[in-house]
C-alpha atoms as a PDB file:
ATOM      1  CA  UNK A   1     168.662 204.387  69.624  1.00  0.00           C
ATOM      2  CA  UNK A   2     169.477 207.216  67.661  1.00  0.00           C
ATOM      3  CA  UNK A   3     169.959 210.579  69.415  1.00  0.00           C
ATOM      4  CA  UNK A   4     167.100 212.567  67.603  1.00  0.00           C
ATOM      5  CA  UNK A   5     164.661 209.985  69.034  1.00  0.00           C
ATOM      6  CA  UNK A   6     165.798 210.410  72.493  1.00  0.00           C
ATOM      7  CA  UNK A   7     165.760 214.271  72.253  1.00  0.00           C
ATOM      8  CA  UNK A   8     162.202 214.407  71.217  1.00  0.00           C
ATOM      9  CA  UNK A   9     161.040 212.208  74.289  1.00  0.00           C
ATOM     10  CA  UNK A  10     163.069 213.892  76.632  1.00  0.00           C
ATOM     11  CA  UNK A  11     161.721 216.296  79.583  1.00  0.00           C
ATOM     12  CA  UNK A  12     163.532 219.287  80.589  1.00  0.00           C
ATOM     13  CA  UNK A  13     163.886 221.184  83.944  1.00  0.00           C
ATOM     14  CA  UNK A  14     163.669 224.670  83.759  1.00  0.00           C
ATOM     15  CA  UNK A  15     164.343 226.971  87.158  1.00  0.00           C
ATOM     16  CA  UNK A  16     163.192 229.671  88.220  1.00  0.00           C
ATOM     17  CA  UNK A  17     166.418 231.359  88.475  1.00  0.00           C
ATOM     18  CA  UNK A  18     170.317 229.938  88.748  1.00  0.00           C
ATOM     19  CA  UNK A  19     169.796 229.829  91.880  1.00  0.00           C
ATOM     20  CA  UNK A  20     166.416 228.489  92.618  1.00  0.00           C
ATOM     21  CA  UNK A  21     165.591 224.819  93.277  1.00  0.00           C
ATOM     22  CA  UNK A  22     161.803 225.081  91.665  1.00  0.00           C
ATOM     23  CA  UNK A  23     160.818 225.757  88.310  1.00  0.00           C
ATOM     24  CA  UNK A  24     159.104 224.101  85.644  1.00  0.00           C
ATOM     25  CA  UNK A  25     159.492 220.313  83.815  1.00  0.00           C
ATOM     26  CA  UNK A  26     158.412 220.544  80.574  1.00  0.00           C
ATOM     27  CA  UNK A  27     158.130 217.729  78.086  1.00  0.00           C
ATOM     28  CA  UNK A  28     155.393 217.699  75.264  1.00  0.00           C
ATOM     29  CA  UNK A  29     152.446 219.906  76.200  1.00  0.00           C
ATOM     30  CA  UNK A  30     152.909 219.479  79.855  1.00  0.00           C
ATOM     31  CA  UNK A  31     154.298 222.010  82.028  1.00  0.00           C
ATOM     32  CA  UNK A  32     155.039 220.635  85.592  1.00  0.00           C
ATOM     33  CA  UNK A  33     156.257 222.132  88.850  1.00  0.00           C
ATOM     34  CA  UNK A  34     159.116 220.429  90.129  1.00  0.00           C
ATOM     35  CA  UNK A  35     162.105 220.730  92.612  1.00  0.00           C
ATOM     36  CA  UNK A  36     165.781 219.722  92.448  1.00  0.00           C
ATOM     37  CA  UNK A  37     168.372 219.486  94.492  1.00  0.00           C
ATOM     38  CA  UNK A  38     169.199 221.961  97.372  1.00  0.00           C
ATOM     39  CA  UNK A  39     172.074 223.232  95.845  1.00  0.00           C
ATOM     40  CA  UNK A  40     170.727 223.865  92.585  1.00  0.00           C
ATOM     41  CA  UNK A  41     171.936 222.177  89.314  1.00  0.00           C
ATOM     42  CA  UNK A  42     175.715 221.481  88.848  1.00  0.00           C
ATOM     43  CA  UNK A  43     177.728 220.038  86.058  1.00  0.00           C
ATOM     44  CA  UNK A  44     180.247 219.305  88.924  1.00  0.00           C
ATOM     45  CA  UNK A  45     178.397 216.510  90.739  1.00  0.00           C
ATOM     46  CA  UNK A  46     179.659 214.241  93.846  1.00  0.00           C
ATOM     47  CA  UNK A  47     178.281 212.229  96.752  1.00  0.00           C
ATOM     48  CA  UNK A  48     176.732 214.547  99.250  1.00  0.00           C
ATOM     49  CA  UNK A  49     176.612 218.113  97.724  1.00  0.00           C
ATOM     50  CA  UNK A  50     172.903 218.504  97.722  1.00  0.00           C
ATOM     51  CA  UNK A  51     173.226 219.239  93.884  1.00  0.00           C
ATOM     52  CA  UNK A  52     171.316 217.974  90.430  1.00  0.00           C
ATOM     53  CA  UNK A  53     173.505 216.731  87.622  1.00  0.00           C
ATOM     54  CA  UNK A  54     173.900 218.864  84.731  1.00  0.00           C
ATOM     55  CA  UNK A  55     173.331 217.107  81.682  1.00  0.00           C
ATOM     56  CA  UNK A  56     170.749 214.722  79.890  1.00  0.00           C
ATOM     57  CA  UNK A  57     169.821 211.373  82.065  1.00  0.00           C
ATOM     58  CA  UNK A  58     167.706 208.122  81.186  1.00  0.00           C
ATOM     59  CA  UNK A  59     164.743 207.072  82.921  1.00  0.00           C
ATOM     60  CA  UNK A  60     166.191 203.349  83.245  1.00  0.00           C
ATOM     61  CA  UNK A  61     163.963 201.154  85.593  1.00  0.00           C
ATOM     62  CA  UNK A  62     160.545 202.568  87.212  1.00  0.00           C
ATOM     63  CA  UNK A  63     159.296 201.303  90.616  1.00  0.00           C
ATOM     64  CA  UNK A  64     156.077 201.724  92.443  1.00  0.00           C
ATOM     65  CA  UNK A  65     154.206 200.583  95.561  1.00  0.00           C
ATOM     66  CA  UNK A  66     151.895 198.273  94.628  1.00  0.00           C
ATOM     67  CA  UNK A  67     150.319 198.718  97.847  1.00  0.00           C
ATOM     68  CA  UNK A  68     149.783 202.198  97.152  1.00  0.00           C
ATOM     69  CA  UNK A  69     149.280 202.942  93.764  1.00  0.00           C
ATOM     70  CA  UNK A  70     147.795 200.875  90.520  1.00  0.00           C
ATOM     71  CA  UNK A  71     150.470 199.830  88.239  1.00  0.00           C
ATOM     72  CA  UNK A  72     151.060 202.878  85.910  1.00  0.00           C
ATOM     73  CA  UNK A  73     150.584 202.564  82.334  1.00  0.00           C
ATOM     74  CA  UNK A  74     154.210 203.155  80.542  1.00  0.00           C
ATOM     75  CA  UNK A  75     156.869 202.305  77.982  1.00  0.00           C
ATOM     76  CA  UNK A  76     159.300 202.519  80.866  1.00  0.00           C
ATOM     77  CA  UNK A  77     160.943 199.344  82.417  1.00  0.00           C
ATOM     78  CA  UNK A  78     158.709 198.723  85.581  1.00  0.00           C
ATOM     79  CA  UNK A  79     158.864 196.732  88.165  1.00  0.00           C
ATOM     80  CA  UNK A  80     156.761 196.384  91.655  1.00  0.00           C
ATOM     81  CA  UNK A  81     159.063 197.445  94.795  1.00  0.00           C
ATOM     82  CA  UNK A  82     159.734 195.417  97.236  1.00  0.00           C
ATOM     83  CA  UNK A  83     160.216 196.402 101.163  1.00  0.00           C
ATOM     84  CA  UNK A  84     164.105 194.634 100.676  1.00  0.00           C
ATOM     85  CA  UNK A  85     164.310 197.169  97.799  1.00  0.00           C
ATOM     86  CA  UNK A  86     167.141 199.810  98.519  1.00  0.00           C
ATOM     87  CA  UNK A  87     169.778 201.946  96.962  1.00  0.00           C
ATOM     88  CA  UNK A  88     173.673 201.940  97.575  1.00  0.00           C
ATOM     89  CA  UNK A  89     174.796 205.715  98.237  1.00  0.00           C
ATOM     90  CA  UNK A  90     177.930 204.365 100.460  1.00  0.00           C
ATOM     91  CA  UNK A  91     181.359 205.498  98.608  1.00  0.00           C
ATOM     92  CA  UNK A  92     183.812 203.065  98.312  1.00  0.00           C
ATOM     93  CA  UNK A  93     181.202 200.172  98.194  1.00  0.00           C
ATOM     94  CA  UNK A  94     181.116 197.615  95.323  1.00  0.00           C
ATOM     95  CA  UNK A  95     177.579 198.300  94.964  1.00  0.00           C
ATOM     96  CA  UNK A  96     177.850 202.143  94.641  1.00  0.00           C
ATOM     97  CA  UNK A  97     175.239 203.631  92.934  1.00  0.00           C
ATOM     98  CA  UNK A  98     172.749 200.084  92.294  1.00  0.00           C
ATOM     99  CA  UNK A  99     169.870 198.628  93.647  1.00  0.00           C
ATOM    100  CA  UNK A 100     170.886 196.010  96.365  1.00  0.00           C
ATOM    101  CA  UNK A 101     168.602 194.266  98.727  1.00  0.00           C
ATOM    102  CA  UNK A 102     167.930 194.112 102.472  1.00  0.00           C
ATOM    103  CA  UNK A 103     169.535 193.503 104.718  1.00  0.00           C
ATOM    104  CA  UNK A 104     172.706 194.887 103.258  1.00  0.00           C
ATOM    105  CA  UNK A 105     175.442 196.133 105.488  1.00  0.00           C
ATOM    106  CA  UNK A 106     175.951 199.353 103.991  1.00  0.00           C
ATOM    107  CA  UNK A 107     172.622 201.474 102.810  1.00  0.00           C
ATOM    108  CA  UNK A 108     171.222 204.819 103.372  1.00  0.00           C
ATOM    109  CA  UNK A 109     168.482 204.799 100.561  1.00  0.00           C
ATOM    110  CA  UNK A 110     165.742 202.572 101.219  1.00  0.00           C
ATOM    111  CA  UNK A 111     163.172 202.448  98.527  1.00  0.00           C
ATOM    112  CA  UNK A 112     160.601 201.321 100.732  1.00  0.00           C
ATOM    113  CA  UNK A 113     159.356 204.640 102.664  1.00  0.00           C
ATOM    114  CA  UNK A 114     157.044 205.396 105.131  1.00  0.00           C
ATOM    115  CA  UNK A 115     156.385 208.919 103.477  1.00  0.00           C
ATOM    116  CA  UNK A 116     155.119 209.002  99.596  1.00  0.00           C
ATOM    117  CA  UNK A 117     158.040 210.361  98.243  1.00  0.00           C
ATOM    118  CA  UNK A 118     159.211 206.654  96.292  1.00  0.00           C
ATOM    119  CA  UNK A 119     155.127 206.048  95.520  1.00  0.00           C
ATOM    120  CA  UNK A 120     156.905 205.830  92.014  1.00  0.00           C
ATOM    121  CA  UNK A 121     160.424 206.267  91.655  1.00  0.00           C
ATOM    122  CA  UNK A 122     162.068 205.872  88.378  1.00  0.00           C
ATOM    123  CA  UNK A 123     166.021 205.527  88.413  1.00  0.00           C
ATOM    124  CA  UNK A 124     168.056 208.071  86.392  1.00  0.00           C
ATOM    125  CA  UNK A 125     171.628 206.937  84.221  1.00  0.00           C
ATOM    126  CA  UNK A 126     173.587 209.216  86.176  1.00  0.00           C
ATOM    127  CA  UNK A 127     176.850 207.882  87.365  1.00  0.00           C
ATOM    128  CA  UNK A 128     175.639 204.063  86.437  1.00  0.00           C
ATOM    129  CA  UNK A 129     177.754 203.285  83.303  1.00  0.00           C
ATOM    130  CA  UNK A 130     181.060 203.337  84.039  1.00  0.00           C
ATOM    131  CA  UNK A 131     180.186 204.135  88.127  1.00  0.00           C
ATOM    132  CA  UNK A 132     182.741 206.383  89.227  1.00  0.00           C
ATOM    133  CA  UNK A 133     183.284 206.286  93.216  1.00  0.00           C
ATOM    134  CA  UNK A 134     182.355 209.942  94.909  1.00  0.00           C
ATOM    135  CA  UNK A 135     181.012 210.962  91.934  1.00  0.00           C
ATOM    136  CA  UNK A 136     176.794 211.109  93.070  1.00  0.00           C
ATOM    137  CA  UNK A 137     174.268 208.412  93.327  1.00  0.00           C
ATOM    138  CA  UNK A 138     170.934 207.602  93.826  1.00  0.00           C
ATOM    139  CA  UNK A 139     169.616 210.302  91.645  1.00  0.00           C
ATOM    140  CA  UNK A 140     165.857 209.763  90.593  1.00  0.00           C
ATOM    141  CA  UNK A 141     162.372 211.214  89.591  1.00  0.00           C
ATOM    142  CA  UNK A 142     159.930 210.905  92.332  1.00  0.00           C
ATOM    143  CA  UNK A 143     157.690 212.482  94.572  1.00  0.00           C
ATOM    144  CA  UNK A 144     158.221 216.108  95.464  1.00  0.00           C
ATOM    145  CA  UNK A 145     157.346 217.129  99.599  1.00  0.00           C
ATOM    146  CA  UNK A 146     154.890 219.504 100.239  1.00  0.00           C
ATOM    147  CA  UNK A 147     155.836 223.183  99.001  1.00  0.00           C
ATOM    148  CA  UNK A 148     158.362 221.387  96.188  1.00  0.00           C
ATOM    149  CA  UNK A 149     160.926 221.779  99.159  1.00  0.00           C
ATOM    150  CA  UNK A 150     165.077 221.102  97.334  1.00  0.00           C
ATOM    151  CA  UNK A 151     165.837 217.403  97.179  1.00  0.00           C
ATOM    152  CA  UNK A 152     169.028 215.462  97.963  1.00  0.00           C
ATOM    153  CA  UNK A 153     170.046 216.285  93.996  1.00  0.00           C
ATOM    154  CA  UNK A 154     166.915 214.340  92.503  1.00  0.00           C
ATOM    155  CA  UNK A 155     163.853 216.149  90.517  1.00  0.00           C
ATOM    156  CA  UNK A 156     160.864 215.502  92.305  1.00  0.00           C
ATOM    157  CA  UNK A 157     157.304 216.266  91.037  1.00  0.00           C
ATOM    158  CA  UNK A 158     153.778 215.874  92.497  1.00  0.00           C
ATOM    159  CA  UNK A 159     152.274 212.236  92.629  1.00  0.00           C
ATOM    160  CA  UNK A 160     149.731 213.124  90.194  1.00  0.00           C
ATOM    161  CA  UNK A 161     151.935 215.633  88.062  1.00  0.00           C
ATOM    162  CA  UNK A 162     154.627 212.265  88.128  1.00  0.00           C
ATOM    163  CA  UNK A 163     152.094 209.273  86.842  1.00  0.00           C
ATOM    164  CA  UNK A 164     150.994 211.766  84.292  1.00  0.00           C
ATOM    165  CA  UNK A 165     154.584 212.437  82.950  1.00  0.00           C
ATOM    166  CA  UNK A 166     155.256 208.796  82.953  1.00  0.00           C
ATOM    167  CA  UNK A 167     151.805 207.584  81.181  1.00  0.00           C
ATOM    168  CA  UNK A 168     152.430 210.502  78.740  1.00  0.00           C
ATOM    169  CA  UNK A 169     152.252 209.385  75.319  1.00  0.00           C
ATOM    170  CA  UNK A 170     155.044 209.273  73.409  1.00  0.00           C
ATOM    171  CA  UNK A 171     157.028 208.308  76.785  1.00  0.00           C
ATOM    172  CA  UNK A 172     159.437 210.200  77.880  1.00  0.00           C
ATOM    173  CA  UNK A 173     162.875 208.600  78.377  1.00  0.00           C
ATOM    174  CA  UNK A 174     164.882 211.075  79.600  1.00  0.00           C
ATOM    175  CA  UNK A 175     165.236 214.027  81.865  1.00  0.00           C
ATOM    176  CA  UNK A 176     167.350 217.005  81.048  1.00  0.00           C
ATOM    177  CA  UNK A 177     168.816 219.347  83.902  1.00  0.00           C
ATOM    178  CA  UNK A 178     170.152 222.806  82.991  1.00  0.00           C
END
């Protein structure tokens, strides 16, 4: 795809300040509150610092609750969860970093959540190709918490505010942090 294409369907995070974890996500005429992670955004990223990913990220797979929201209308790759739908964050594990299923013996990030923060959860390209061990995983766009409290290093937007973004025509395909 050539780079000019990407740019023009790509959102971008803008904070507040340096050091704030709220601000703005702005991609075509929208102009959406989101949060990041609790230690702001860094373009020295690894497992467990609280911290967004500098830098310019696909959306590469969608994934929503069928049980709790329709099917939203995108150009994304989309795919119903399931409840044996979870995430590898476990360093050192062949599966760093991917979608495995359930049971698993080492998993910390189950899709499947009793809160509505994975309602829709798309999948960001950070750290997927080549994986690099220690280096951050599991870093998505989903639901933000009441308040737009920090995430774990993830941008998280309202439900609403996040269907719209991904039913916005052209698509966006990207996310861009600092």
């Amino acid at each position: 795809m050539p780079s000019g294409i990407l740019r023009t369907r790509t959102a971008s995070v803008h904070l507040l300040s340096q050091q704030s974890t709220t601000g703005t996500l702005r991609f075509g005429h929208l102009q959406l509150p989101c949060a990041v992670g609790r230690s702001g955004v860094t373009a020295l990223k690894h497992e467990g610092d609280g911290a967004s990913p500098k830098g310019t990220w696909r959306v590469e797979q969608l994934f929503y609750r069928a049980d709790r929201v329709q099917r939203p209308r995108t150009q994304l790759p989309i795919r119903a969860m399931t409840r044996r739908d979870a995430w590898c964050d476990i360093a050192g594990d062949r599966n760093y970093n991917r979608l495995v299923a359930i049971p698993y013996p080492v998993i910390d990030e189950q899709l499947w959540r009793e809160d509505h923060l994975y309602d829709v959860v798309g999948v960001l390209s950070y750290n997927r190709v080549p994986r690099v061990q220690w280096a951050g995983s599991a870093i998505f766009l989903h639901g933000a918490r009441p308040g737009y409290l920090p995430t774990a290093g993830c941008v998280a937007l309202s439900m609403p505010d996040l269907i719209r973004l991904v039913q916005y025509e052209p698509g966006v395909q990207a996310i861009r942090f600092g």
